[in-house]
Protein backbone atom coordinates (compact mmCIF):
# COMPACT_ATOMS: atom_id res chain seq x y z
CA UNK A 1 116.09 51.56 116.42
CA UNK A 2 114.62 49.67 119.36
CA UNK A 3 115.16 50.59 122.66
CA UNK A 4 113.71 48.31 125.59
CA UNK A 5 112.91 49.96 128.66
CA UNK A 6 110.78 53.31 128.83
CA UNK A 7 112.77 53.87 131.93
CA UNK A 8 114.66 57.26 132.21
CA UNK A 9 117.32 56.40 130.33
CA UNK A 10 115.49 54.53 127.80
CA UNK A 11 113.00 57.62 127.08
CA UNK A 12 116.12 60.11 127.15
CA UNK A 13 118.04 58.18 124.48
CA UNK A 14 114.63 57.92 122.08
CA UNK A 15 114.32 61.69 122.50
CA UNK A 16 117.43 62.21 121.61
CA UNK A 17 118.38 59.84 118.66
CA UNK A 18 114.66 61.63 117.32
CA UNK A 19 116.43 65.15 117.68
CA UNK A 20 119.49 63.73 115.85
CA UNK A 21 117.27 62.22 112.96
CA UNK A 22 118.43 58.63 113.49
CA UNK A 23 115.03 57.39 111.95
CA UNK A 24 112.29 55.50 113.46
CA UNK A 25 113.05 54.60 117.31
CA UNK A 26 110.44 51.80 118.88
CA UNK A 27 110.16 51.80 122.69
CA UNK A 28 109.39 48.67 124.55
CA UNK A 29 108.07 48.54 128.24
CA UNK A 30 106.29 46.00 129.61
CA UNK A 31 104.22 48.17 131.96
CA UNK A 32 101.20 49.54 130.98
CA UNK A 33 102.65 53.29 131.29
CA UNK A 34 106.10 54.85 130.35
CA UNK A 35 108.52 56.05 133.08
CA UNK A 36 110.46 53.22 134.99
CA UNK A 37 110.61 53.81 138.85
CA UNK A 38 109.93 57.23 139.10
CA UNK A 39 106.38 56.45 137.82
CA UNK A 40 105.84 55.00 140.99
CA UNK A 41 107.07 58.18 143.22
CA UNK A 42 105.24 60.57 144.63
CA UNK A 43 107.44 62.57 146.30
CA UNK A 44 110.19 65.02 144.60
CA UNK A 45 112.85 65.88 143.82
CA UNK A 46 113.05 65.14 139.94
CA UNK A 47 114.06 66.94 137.21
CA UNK A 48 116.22 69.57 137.86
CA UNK A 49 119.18 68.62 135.64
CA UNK A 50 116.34 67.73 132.70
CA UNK A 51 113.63 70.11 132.65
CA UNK A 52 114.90 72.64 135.44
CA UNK A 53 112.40 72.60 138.02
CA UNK A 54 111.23 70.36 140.61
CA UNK A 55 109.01 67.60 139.87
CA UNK A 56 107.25 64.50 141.37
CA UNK A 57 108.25 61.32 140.25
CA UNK A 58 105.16 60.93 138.59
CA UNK A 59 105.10 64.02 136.89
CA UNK A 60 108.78 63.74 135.86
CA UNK A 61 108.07 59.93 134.18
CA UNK A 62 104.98 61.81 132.27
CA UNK A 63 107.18 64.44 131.29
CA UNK A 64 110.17 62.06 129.98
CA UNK A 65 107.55 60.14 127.88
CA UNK A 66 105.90 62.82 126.11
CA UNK A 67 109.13 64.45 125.20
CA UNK A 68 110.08 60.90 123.73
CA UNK A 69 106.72 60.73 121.70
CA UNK A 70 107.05 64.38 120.89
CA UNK A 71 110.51 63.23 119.16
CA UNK A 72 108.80 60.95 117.05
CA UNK A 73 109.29 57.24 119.12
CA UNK A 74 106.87 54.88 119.41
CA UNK A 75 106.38 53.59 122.78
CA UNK A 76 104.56 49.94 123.35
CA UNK A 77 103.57 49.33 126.29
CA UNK A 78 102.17 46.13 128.38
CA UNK A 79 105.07 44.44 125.57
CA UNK A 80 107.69 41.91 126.87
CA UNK A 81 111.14 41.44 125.11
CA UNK A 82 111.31 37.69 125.57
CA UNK A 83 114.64 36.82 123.69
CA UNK A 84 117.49 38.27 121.81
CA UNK A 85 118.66 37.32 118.12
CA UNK A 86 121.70 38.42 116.13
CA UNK A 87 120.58 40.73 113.65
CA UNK A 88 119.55 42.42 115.61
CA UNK A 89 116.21 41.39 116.48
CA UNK A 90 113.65 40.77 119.63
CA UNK A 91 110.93 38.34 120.05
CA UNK A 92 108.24 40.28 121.30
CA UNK A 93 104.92 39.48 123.12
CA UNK A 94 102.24 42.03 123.54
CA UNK A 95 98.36 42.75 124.00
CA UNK A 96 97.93 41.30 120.31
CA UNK A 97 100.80 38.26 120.68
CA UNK A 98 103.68 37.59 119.95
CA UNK A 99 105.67 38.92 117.29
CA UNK A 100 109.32 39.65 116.04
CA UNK A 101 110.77 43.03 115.44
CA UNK A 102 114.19 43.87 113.75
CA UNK A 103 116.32 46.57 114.17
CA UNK A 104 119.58 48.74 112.78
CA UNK A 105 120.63 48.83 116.81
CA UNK A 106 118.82 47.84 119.64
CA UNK A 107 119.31 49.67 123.26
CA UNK A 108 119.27 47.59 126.55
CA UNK A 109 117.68 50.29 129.21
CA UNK A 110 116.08 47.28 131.40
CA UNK A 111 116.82 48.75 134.70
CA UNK A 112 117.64 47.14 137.86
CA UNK A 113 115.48 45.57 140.77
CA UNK A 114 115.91 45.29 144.48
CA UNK A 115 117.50 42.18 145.98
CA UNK A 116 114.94 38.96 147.14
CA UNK A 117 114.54 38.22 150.80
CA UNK A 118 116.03 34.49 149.23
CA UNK A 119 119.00 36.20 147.80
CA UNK A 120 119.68 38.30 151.54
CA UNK A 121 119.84 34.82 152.90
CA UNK A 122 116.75 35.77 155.58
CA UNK A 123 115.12 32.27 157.33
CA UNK A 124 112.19 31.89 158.84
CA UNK A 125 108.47 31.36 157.65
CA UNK A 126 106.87 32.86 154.27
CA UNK A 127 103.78 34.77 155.10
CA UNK A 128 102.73 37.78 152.82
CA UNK A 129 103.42 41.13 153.44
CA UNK A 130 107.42 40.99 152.78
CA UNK A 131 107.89 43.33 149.17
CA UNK A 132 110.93 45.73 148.17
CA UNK A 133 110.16 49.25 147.72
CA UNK A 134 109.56 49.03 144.04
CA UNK A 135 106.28 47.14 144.93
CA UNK A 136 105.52 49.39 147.98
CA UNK A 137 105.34 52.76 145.36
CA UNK A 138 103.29 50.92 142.88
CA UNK A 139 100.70 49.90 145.85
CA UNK A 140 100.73 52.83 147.64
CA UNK A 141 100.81 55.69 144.21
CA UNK A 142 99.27 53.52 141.70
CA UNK A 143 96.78 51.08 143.08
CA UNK A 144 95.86 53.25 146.21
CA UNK A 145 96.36 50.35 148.70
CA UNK A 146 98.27 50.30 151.93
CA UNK A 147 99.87 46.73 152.04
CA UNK A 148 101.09 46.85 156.02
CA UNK A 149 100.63 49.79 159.31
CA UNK A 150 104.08 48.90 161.02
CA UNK A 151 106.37 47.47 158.97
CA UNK A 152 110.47 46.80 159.33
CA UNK A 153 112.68 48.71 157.09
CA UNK A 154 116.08 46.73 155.55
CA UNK A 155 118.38 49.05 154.17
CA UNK A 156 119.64 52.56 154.73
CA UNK A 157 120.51 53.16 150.62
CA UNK A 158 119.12 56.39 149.39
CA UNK A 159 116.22 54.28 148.20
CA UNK A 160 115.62 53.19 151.25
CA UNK A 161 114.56 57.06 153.13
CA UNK A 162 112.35 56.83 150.02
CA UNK A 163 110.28 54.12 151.02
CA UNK A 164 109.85 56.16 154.49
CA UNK A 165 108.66 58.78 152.92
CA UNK A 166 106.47 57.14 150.80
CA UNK A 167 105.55 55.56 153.95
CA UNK A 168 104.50 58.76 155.55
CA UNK A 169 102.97 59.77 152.87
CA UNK A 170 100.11 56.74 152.99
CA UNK A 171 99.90 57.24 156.82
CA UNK A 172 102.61 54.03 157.31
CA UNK A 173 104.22 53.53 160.41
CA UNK A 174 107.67 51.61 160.47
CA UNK A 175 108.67 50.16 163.45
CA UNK A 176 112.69 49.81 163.33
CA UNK A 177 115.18 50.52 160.19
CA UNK A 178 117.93 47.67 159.61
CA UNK A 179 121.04 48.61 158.87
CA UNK A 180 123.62 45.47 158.77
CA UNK A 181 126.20 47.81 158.99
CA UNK A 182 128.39 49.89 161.45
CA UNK A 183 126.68 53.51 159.31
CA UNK A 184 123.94 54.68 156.93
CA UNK A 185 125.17 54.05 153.41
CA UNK A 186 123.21 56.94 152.21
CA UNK A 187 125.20 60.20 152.46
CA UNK A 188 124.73 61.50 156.79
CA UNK A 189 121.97 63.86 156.20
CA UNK A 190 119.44 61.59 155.22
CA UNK A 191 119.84 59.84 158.67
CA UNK A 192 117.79 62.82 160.16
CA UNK A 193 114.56 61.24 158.41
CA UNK A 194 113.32 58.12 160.56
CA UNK A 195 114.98 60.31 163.81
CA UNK A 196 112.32 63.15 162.94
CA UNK A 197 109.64 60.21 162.42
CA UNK A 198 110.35 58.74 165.25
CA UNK A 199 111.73 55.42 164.02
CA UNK A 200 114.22 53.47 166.04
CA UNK A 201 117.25 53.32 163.77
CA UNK A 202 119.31 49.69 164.40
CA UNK A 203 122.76 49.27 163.19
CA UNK A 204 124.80 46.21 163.38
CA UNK A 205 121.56 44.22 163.20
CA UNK A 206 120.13 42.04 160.36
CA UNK A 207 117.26 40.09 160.54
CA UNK A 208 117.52 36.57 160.83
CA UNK A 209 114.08 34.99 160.56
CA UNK A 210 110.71 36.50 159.38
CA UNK A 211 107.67 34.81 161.38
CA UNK A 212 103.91 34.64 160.68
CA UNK A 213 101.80 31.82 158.99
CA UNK A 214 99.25 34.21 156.69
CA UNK A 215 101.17 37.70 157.16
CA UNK A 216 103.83 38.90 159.11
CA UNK A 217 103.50 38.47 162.78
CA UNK A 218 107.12 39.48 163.82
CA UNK A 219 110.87 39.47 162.73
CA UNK A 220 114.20 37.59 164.67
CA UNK A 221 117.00 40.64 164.37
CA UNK A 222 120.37 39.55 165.30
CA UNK A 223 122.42 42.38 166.44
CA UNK A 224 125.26 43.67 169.18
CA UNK A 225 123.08 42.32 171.79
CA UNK A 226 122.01 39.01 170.52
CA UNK A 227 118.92 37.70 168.84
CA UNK A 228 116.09 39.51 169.85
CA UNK A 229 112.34 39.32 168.52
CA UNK A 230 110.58 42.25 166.95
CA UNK A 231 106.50 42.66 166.79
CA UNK A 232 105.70 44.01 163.27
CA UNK A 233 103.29 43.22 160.77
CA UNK A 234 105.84 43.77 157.26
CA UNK A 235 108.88 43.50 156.17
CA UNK A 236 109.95 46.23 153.35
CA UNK A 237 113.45 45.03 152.09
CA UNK A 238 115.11 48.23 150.58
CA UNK A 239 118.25 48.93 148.12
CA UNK A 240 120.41 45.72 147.72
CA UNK A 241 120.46 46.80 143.53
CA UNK A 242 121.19 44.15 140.81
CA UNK A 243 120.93 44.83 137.64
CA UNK A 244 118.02 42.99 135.55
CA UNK A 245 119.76 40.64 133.19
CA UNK A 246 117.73 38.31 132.99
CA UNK A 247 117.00 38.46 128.99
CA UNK A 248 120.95 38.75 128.45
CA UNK A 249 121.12 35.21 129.61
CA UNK A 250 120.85 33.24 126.40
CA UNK A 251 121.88 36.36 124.36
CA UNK A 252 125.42 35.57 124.40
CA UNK A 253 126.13 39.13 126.29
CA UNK A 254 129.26 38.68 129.05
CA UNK A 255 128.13 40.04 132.13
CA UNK A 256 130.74 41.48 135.00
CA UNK A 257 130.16 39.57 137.60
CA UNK A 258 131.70 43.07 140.05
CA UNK A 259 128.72 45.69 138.48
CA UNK A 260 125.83 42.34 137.73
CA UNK A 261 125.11 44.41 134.69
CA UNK A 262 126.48 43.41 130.85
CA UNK A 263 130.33 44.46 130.03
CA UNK A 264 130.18 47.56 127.64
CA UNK A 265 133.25 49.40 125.72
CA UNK A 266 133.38 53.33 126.06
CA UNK A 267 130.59 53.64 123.74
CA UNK A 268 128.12 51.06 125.70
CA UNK A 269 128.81 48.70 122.84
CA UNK A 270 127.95 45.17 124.67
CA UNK A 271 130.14 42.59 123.42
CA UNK A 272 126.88 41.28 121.17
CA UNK A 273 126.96 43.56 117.85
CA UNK A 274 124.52 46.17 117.11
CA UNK A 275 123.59 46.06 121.41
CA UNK A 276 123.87 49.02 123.38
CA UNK A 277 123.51 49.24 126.85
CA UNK A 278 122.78 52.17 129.26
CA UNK A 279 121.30 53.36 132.43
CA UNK A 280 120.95 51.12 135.51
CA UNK A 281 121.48 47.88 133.66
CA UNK A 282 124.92 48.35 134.01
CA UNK A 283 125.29 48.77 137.73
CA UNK A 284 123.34 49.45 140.47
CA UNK A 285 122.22 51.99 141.03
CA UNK A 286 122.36 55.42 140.34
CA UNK A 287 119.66 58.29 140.38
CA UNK A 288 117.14 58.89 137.65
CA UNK A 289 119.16 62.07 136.54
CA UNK A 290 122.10 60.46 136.21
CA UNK A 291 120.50 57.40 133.49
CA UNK A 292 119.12 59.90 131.90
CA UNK A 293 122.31 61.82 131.03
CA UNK A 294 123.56 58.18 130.42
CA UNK A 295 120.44 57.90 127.93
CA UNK A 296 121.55 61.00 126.07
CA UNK A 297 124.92 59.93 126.08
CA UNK A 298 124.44 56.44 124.20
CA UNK A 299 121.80 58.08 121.33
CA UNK A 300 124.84 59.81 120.08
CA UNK A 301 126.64 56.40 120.27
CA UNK A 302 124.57 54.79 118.75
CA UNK A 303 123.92 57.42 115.96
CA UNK A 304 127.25 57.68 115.65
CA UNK A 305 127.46 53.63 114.57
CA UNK A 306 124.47 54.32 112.57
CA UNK A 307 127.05 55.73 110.57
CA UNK A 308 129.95 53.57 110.83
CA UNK A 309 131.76 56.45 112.71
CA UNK A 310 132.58 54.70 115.29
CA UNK A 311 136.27 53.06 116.19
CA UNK A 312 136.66 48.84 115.87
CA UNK A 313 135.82 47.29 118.83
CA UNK A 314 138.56 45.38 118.91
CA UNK A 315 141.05 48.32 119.33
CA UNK A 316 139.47 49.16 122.77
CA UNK A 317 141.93 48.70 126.06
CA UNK A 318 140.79 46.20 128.62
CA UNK A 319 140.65 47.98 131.94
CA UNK A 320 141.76 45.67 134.85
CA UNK A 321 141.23 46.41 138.60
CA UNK A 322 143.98 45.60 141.14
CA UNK A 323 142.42 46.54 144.15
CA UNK A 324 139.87 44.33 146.55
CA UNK A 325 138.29 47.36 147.81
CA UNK A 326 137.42 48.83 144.07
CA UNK A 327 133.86 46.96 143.73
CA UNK A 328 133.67 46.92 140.27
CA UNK A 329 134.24 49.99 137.69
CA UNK A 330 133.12 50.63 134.02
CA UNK A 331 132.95 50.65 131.36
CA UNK A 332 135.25 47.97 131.20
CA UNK A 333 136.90 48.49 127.49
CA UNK A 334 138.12 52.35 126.96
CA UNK A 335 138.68 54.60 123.94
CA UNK A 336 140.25 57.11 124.14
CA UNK A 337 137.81 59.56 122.24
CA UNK A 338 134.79 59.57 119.94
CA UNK A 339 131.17 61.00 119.62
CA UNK A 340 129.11 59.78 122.84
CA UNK A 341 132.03 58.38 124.71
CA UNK A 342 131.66 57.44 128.83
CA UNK A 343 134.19 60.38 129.59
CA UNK A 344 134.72 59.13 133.14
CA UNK A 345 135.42 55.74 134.71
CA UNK A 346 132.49 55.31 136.83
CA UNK A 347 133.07 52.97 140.34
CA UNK A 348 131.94 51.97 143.52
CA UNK A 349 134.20 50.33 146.65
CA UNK A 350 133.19 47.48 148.96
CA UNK A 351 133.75 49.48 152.33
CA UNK A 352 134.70 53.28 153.16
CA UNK A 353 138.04 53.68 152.16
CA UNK A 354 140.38 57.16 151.83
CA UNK A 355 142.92 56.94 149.36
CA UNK A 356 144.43 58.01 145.53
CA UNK A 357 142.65 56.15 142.71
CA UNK A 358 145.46 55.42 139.89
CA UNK A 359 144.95 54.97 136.51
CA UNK A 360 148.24 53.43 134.99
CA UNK A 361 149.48 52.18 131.71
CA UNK A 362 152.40 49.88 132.41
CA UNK A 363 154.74 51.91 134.92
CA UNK A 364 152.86 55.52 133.21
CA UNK A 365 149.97 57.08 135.78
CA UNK A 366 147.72 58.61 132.78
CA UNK A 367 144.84 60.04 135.56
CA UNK A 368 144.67 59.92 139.28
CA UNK A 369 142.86 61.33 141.88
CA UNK A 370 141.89 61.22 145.73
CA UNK A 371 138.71 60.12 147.43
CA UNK A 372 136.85 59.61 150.81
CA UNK A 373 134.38 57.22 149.70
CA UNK A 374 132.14 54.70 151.08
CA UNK A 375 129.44 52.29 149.32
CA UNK A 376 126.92 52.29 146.91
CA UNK A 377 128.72 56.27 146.94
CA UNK A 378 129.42 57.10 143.00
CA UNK A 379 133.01 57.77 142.96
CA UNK A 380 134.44 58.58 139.54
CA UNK A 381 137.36 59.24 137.21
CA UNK A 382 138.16 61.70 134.63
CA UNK A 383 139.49 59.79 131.36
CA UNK A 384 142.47 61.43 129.60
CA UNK A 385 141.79 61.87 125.94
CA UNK A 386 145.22 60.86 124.86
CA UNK A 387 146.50 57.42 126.34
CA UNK A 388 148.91 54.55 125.25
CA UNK A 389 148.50 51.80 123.42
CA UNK A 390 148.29 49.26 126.18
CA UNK A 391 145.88 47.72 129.00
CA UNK A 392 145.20 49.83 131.41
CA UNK A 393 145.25 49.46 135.78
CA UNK A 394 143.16 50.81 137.78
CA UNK A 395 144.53 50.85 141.68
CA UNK A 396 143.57 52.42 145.02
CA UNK A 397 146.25 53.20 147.32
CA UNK A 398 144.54 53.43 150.66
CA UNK A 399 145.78 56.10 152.93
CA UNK A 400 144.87 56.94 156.51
């Protein structure tokens, strides 16, 4: 088994697929220590639903490896997957080349990464000092160096009160948080933070232009009042997930162009045999308890196909969405039972919405339920474990 990514997903699914006996499991990271994005946390709270107590990011990434390597996996490290083969089998580079490694099933766990300043569509010049929060962690927690003093904040995701408080931890002091929209996408309490930090909170704005020759000199924000110009010497550009596909481009793997991740069945079968696929790969984003659970979930998938005890692909129902305001949902293929199945449709809408999610089969509703939702919000649905033999709908009628 080869699993790439020693995120929390990745590590949870070689612990577990060691604890089931599926045979030798080789991790593949290409940083130079296990543990994904929490590695580069320092604040809590991790690992409640895992280990039952609260943890620092750090300590919670040290604690997922060891528990991998105490299973029996082999983690490389500072090792690239550079391609994808049928077999299956990677092309590998690493501290001692490059190198090819094949596998019974291989396990895509590569993660997701915060949107570019290109892809936001920002103008302006291209001084230094603009980074996503990923790179703000790793500075602050890892190298011990403070990249900026008063910096603008994009972004009110979840992720996004992280980077202030990784902020306050290195003695960082933000000058405005963005918002482009009308509210805080994370859930309300969270909106307390930059308020008890004493950091104007803007919404409606964006920023339209980033100025400064050698660093950051200032920002253009365009907001309910016009353009107006900003004094700040950073820009931190926060949440704006997509998942990291980049080595599923020549791998013949169909991505969803809704979730940016790979399309998976019920199992997180890809549509490329003997490739899995779990964790924030397919969708962004969720938290580091959640891909770990996911993690879990796919080693007894994946054990399970170890054994040919798992259903044809082909008799999986294509779920289609009929609803603009349904962002995208997975997985996208359903069974209706079978040892590490998804037991919930997972989705996300484009705007907050009230309403009763429907799950039909031709005129039949087989699940439903109501929500108050809003994005980048997990909303999800309970499958049925009995269902039809047809395609199934999944609708949203709004109500007020």
């Amino acid at each position: 088994m080869a699993i790439i990514g020693a995120g929390p997903a990745g590590l949870a699914a070689a612990a577990e697929l060691g604890r089931l006996g599926a045979g030798r499991v080789t991790v593949i990271e290409r940083e130079p220590v296990p543990g994904g994005i929490p590695r580069h946390c320092g604040h809590s709270p991790f690992g409640m639903r895992e280990f039952h107590r609260i943890l620092s990011g750090q300590a919670y990434a040290a604690r997922l490896a060891a528990a991998a390597s105490a299973a029996g996996a082999t983690i490389l490290c500072d090792t690239t997957a550079i391609a994808l083969h049928d077999g299956p089998a990677l092309d590998l580079t690493g501290p001692d080349g490059a190198f090819r490694l094949n596998a019974r099933a291989v396990l895509l766990a590569t993660g997701t990464r915060e949107s570019s300043r290109v892809q936001r569509l920002i103008g302006g010049q291209k001084p230094g000092g603009i980074i996503p929060t990923g790179a703000l962690q790793g500075l602050v927690h890892l190298n011990h160096q403070i990249p900026f003093q008063r910096p603008v904040v994009l972004g009110t995701e979840l992720v996004s009160f992280s980077a202030l408080l990784t902020c306050r931890q290195a003695g960082i002091r933000p000058v405005a948080m963005i918002e482009p929209g009308p509210r805080i996408v994370a859930r309300a309490p969270s909106g307390l933070l930059p308020r008890l930090m004493g950091i104007p909170l803007r919404m409606n704005t964006s920023i339209a232009a980033i100025h400064g020759r050698d660093r950051v000199t200032g920002v253009t924000l365009s907001g309910p009042e016009g353009e107006t110009h900003l004094d700040c010497d950073g820009v931190l550009l926060t949440g704006a997930f997509r998942s990291e596909t980049a080595l599923l481009a020549d791998a013949d793997a169909v991505i969803d162009p809704r979730s940016t991740g790979p399309m998976i069945d019920s199992f997180g079968r890809t549509f490329t045999p003997g490739y899995f696929a779990a964790g924030n790969l397919l969708r962004p984003v969720e938290t580091a308890g959640a891909c770990w659970d996911e993690g879990r979930r796919a080693a007894h998938a994946i054990h399970a196909w170890l054994q040919d005890a798992l259903p044809d692909p082909g008799q999986g129902l294509p779920l289609f969405l009929r609803s603009d305001t349904i962002r995208y949902a997975l997985p996208q293929v359903i069974f209706p039972d079978g040892p590490g199945r998804h037991q919930q449709i997972q989705l996300r809408v484009t705007r907050p919405v009230r309403g009763i999610l429907k799950l039909r089969q031709g005129a039949v509703v087989v699940a439903s339920r109501k929500i108050d939702a809003r994005p980048e919000r997990r909303v999800t649905l309970a499958l049925p474990k009995t269902l039809l033999n047809a395609p199934l709908t999944l609708t949203l009628e709004e109500t007020a």
